[in-house]
Protein backbone atom coordinates (compact mmCIF):
# COMPACT_ATOMS: atom_id res chain seq x y z
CA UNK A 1 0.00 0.00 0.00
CA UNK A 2 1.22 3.71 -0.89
CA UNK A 3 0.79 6.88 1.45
CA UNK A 4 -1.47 9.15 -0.33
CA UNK A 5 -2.81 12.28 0.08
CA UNK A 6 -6.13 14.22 -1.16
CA UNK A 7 -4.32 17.51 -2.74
CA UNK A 8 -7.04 19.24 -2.38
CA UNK A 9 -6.60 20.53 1.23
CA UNK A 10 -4.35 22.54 -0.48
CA UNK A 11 -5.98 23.79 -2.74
CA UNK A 12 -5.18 27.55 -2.74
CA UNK A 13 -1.45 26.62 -3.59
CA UNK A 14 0.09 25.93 -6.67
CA UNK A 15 0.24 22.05 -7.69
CA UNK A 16 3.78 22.41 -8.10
CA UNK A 17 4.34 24.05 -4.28
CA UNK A 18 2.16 21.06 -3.36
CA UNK A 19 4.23 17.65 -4.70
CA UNK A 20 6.92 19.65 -3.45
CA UNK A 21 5.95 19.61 -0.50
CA UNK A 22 4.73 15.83 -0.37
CA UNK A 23 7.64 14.55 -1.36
CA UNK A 24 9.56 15.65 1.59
CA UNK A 25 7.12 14.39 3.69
CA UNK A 26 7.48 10.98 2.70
CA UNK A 27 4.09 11.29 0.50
CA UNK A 28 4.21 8.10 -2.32
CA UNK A 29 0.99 9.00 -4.59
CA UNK A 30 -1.77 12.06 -5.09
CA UNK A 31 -5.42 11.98 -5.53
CA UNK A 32 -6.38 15.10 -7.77
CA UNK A 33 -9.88 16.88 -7.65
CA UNK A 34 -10.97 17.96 -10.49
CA UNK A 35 -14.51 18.91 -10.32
CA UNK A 36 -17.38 18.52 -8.47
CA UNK A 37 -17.17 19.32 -4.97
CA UNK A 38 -13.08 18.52 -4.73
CA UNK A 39 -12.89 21.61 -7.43
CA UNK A 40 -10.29 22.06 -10.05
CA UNK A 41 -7.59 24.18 -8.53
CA UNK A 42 -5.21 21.52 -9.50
CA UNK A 43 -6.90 19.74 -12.72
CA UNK A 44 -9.33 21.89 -14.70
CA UNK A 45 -10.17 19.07 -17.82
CA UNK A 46 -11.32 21.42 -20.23
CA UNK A 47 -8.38 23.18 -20.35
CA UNK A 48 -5.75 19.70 -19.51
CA UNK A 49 -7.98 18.22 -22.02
CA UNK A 50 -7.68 20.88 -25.03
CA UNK A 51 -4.37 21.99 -24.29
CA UNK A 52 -1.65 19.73 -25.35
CA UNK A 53 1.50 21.60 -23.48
CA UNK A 54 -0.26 22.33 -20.80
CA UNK A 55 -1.36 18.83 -20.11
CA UNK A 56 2.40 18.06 -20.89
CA UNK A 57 3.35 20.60 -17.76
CA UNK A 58 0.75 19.26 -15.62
CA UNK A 59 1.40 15.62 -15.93
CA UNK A 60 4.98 16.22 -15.59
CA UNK A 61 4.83 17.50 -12.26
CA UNK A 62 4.00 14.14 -11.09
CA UNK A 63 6.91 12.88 -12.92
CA UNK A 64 9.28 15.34 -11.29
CA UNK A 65 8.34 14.83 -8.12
CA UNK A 66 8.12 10.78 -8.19
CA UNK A 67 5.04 10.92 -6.95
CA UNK A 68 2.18 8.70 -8.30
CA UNK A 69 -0.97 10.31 -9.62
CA UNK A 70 -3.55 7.59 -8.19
CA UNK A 71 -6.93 8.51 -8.92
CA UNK A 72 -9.20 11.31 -9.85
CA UNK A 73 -12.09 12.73 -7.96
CA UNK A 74 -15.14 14.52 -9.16
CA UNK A 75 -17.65 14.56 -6.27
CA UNK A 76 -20.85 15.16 -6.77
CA UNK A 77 -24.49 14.83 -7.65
CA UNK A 78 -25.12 13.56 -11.40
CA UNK A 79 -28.53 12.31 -10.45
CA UNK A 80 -29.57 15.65 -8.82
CA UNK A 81 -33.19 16.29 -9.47
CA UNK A 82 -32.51 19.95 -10.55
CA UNK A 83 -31.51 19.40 -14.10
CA UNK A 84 -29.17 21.99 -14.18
CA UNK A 85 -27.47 20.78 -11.33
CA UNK A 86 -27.33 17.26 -12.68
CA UNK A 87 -25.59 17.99 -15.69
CA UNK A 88 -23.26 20.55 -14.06
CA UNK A 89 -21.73 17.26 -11.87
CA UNK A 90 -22.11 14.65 -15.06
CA UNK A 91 -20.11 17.24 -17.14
CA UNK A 92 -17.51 17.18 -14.19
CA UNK A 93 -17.84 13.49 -14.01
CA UNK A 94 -17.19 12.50 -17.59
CA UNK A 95 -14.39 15.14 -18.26
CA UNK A 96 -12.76 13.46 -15.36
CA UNK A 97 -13.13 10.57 -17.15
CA UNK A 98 -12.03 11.47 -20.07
CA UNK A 99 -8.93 13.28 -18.54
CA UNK A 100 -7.98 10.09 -16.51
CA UNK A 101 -7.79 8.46 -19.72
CA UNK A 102 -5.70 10.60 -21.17
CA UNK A 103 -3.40 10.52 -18.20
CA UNK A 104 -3.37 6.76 -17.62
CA UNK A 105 -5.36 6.41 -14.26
CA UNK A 106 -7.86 4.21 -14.01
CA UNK A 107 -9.63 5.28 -10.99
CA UNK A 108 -12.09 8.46 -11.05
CA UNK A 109 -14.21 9.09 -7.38
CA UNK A 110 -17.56 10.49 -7.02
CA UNK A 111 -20.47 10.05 -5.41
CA UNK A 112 -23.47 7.80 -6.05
CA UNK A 113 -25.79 10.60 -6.05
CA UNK A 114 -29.37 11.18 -5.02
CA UNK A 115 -32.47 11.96 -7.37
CA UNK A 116 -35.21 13.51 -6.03
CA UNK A 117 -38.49 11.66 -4.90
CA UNK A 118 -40.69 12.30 -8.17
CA UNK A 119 -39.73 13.60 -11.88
CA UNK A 120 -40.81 17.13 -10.65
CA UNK A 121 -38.82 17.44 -7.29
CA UNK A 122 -36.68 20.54 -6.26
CA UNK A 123 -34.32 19.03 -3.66
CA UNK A 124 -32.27 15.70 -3.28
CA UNK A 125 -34.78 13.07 -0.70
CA UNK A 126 -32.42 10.70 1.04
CA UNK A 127 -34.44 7.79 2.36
CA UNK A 128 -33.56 5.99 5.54
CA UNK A 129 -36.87 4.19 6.31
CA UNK A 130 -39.13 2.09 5.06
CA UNK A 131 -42.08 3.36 6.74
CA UNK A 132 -44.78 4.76 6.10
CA UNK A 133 -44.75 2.79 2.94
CA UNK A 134 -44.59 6.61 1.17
CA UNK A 135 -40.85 5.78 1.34
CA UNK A 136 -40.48 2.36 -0.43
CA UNK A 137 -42.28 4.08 -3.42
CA UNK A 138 -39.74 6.80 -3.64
CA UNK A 139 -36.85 4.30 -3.43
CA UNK A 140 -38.62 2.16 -6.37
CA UNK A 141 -38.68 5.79 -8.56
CA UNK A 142 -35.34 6.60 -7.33
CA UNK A 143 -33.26 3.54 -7.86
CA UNK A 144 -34.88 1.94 -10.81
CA UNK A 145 -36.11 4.81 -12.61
CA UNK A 146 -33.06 7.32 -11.75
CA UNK A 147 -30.11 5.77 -10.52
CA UNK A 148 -29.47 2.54 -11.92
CA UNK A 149 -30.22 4.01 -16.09
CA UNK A 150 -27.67 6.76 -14.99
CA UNK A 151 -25.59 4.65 -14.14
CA UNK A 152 -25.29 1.76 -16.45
CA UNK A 153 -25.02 4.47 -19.12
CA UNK A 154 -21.88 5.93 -17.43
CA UNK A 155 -20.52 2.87 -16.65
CA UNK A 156 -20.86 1.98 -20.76
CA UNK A 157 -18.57 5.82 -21.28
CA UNK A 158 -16.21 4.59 -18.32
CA UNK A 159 -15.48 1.45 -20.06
CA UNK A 160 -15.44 3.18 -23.45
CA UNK A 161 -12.86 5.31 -22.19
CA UNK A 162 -10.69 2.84 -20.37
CA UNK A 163 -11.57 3.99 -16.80
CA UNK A 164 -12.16 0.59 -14.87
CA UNK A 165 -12.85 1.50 -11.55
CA UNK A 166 -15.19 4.31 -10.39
CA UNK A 167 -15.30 4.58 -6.87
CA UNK A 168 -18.51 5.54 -4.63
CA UNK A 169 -17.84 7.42 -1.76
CA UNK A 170 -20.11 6.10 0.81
CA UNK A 171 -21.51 8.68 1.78
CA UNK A 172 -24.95 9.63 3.92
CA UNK A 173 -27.26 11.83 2.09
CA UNK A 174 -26.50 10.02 -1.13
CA UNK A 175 -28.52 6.62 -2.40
CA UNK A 176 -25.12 4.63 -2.02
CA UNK A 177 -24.31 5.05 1.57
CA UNK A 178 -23.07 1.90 3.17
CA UNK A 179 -21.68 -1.57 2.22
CA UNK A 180 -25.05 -2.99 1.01
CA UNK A 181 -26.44 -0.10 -0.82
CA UNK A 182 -22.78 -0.11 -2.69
CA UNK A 183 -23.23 -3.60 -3.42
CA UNK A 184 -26.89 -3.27 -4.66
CA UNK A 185 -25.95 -0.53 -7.49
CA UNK A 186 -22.79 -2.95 -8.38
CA UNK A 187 -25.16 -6.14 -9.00
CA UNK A 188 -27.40 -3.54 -10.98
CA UNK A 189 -25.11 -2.46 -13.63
CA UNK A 190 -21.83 -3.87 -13.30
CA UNK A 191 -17.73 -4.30 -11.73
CA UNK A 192 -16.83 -0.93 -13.10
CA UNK A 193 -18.79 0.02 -10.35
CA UNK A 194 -16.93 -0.02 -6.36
CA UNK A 195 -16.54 1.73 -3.40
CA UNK A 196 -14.33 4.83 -2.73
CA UNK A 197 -14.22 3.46 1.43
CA UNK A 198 -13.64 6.24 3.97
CA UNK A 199 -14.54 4.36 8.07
CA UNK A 200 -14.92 8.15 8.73
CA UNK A 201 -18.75 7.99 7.16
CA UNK A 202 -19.07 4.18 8.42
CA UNK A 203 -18.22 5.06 12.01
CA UNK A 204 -21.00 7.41 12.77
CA UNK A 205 -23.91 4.94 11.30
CA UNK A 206 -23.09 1.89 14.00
CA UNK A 207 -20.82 0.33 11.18
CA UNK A 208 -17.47 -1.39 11.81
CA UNK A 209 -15.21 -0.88 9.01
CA UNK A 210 -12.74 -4.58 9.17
CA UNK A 211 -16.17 -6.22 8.49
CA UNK A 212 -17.49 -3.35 5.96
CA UNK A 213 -14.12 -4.17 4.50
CA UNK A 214 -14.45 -8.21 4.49
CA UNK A 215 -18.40 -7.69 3.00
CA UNK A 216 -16.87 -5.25 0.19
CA UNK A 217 -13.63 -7.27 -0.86
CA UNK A 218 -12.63 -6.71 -3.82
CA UNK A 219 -15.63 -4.39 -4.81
CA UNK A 220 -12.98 -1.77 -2.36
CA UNK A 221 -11.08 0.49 -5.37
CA UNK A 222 -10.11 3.29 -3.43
CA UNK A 223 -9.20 4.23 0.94
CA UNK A 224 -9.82 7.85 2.05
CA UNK A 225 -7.74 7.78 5.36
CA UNK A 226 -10.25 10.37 7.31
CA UNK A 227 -11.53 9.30 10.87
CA UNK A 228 -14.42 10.07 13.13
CA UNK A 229 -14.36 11.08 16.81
CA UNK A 230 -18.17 10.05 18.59
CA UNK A 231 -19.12 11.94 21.35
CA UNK A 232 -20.69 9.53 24.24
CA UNK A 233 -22.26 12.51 26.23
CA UNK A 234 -23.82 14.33 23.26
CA UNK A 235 -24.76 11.19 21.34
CA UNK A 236 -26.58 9.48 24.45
CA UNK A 237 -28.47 12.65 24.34
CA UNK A 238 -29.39 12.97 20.77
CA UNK A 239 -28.24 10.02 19.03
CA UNK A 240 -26.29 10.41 15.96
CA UNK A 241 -28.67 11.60 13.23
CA UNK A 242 -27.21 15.06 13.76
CA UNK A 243 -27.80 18.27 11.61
CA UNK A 244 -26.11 20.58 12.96
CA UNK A 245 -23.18 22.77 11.91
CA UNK A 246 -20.10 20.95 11.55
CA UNK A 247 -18.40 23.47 13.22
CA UNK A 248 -20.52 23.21 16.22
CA UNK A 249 -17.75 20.62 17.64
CA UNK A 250 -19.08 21.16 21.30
CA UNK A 251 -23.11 19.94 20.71
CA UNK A 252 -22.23 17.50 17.59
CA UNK A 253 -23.01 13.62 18.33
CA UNK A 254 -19.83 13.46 16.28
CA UNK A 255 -16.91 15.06 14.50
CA UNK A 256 -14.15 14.37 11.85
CA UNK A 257 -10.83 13.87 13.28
CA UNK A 258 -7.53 13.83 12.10
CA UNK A 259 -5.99 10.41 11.95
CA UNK A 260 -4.88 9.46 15.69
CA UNK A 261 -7.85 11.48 17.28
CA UNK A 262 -10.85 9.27 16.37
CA UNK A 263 -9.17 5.72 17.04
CA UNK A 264 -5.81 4.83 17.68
CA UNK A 265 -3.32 3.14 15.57
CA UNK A 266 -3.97 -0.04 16.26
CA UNK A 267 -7.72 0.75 15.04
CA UNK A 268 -5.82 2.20 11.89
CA UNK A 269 -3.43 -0.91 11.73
CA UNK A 270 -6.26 -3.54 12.02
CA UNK A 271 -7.87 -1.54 8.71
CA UNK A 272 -4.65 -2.13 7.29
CA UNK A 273 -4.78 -6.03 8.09
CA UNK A 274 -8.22 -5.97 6.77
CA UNK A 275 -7.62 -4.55 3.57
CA UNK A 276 -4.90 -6.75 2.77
CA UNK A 277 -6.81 -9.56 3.56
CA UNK A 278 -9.27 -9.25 0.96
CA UNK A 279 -6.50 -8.44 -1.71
CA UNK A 280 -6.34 -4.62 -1.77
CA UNK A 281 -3.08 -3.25 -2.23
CA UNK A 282 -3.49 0.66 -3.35
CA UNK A 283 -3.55 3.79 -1.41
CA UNK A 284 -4.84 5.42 1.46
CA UNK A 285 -5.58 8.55 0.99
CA UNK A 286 -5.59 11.17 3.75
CA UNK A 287 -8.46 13.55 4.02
CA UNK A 288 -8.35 16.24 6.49
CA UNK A 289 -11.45 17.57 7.41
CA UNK A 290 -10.53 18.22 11.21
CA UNK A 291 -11.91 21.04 12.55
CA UNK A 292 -10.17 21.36 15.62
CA UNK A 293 -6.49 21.27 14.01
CA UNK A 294 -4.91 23.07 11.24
CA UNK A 295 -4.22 20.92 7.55
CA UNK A 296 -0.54 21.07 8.61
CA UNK A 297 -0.59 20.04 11.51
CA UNK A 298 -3.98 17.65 10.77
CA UNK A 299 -1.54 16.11 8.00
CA UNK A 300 1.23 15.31 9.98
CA UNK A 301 -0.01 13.72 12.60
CA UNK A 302 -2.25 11.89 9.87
CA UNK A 303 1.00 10.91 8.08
CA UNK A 304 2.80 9.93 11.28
CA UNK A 305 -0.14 7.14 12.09
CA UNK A 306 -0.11 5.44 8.31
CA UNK A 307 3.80 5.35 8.39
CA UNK A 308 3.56 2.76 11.52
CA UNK A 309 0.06 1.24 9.74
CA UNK A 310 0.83 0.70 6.75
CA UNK A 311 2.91 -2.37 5.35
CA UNK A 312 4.92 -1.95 2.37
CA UNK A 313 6.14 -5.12 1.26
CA UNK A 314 3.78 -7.31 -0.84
CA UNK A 315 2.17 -9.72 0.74
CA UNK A 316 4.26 -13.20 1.03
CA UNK A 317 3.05 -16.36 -0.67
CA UNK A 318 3.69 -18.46 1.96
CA UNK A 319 4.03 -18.07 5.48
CA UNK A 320 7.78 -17.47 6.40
CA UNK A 321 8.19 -20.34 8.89
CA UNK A 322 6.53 -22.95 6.90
């Protein structure tokens, strides 16, 4: 597995300032936003896509730095009821396709997405319950009418394009939220489809990731190192279906920590185990969304926990004393 980071926390500085920064830190590989939510501070495709010596610069920086370009995200909602909207994030979505082609990668992140609960809707309707029954007919429109066409077409540009593997973030508020939901769009329309898995989204819902991990297997394309801190006092009070502000640390039933701050490293190291266990040997990409700590420092102490995680050497084929 590689040390990787999610540039974007960064992204006011120039790429360049970035890797070279990384690479003195001990950084292996780079995931690169480039639309969608992430932005495109470092990756704008209409203009990496169009412009032939500027792609040149731009994929050279990797290069020059030794640092592997790993994946591609593009978060967002390409499902979004608000037609607009929709096409705003499936424009993002399939020039970060196309631009991971161009560059190689096979990997592009995003989000499931979530339709609305009727052909006329405003607003996203993220349904978690089955009753009244007013909810099982809006997750009939929304998965079989929405979601799974939209995405059995993308999958067919994916493929078309030589992009393999896009990765779901699991994400709440979005139709593909945990392991089964993730699993449920993958029988629907194909491999191409897996999960982007970040324990910081899985922690909050009850979920424990080293068996999220062992139900996802190989379906797991992508690790977002980002962790979750759960407050017992707040959360015994309120449970954990909280809506307020993230930066309202001191009522929240929970928070996103930096790596070290939610669980331990042993917690991080038994991920580790996990992951190689079911055969996935890629990256783990740090995300810092800490509140309570700056991205430096956030990153260091982030860095400092996968360095004494994370095992390097491949896997043996046997077991060393047999």
């Amino acid at each position: 597995m590689k040390l990787c980071v999610l540039a974007n926390l960064y992204a006011k500085k120039p790429l360049e300032e970035v890797l070279a920064d990384f690479q003195k830190r001990g950084v292996e590989a780079v995931e690169i936003g480039c639309g969608g939510y992430p932005g495109k501070d470092h990756a704008d495709p209409e203009v990496l896509l169009n412009d032939e010596k500027a792609f040149e610069e731009w994929i050279g920086l990797f290069k020059k730095y030794g640092i592997e370009l790993a994946a591609l995200s593009a978060h967002g909602n390409p499902v979004h009821p608000d037609k607009a909207t929709a096409e705003m994030y499936d424009k993002d979505l399939r020039n970060a396709i196309l631009l991971a082609e161009k560059a190689g990668v096979d990997t592009v992140i995003t989000f499931s997405g979530c339709p609305g609960d009727h052909p006329g809707a405003k607003y996203p309707n993220w349904v978690t319950c089955p009753w009244p029954e007013d909810f099982l007919a809006v997750l009939d429109y929304q998965w079989n009418e929405v979601l799974i066409p939209y995405w059995k077409e993308l999958v067919a540009f994916a493929n078309e394009h030589h992009v393999t593997k896009i990765a779901l973030e699991l994400h709440p508020g979005f139709c593909c939220y945990n392991t089964e939901s993730l699993l449920k769009l993958r029988a629907a329309v194909g491999p191409t489809i897996g999960a982007n898995f970040d324990p910081s989204h899985l922690v909050w819902q009850g979920m424990e990731p080293a068996a999220a991990i062992r139900m996802l297997g190989d379906a797991i394309f992508h690790v977002h190192a980002k962790d979750t801190k759960i407050d017992k006092i707040n959360t015994a009070k309120i449970g954990v279906l909280d809506t307020k502000h993230y930066g309202d640390e001191l009522n929240r039933a929970w928070v996103f920590r930096a790596l070290g701050y939610g669980h331990d490293v042993s917690w991080w190291k038994d991920i580790v185990d996990n992951l190689r266990l079911v055969g996935y040997d890629g990256v783990l990409s740090i995300e810092h969304e800490d509140s309570l700590m700056s991205i430096d420092e956030g990153l260091s102490k982030a860095l400092d926990v996968l360095k004494e995680a994370i095992m390097h050497d491949p896997k043996p084929s046997t077991m060393a004393w047999a």
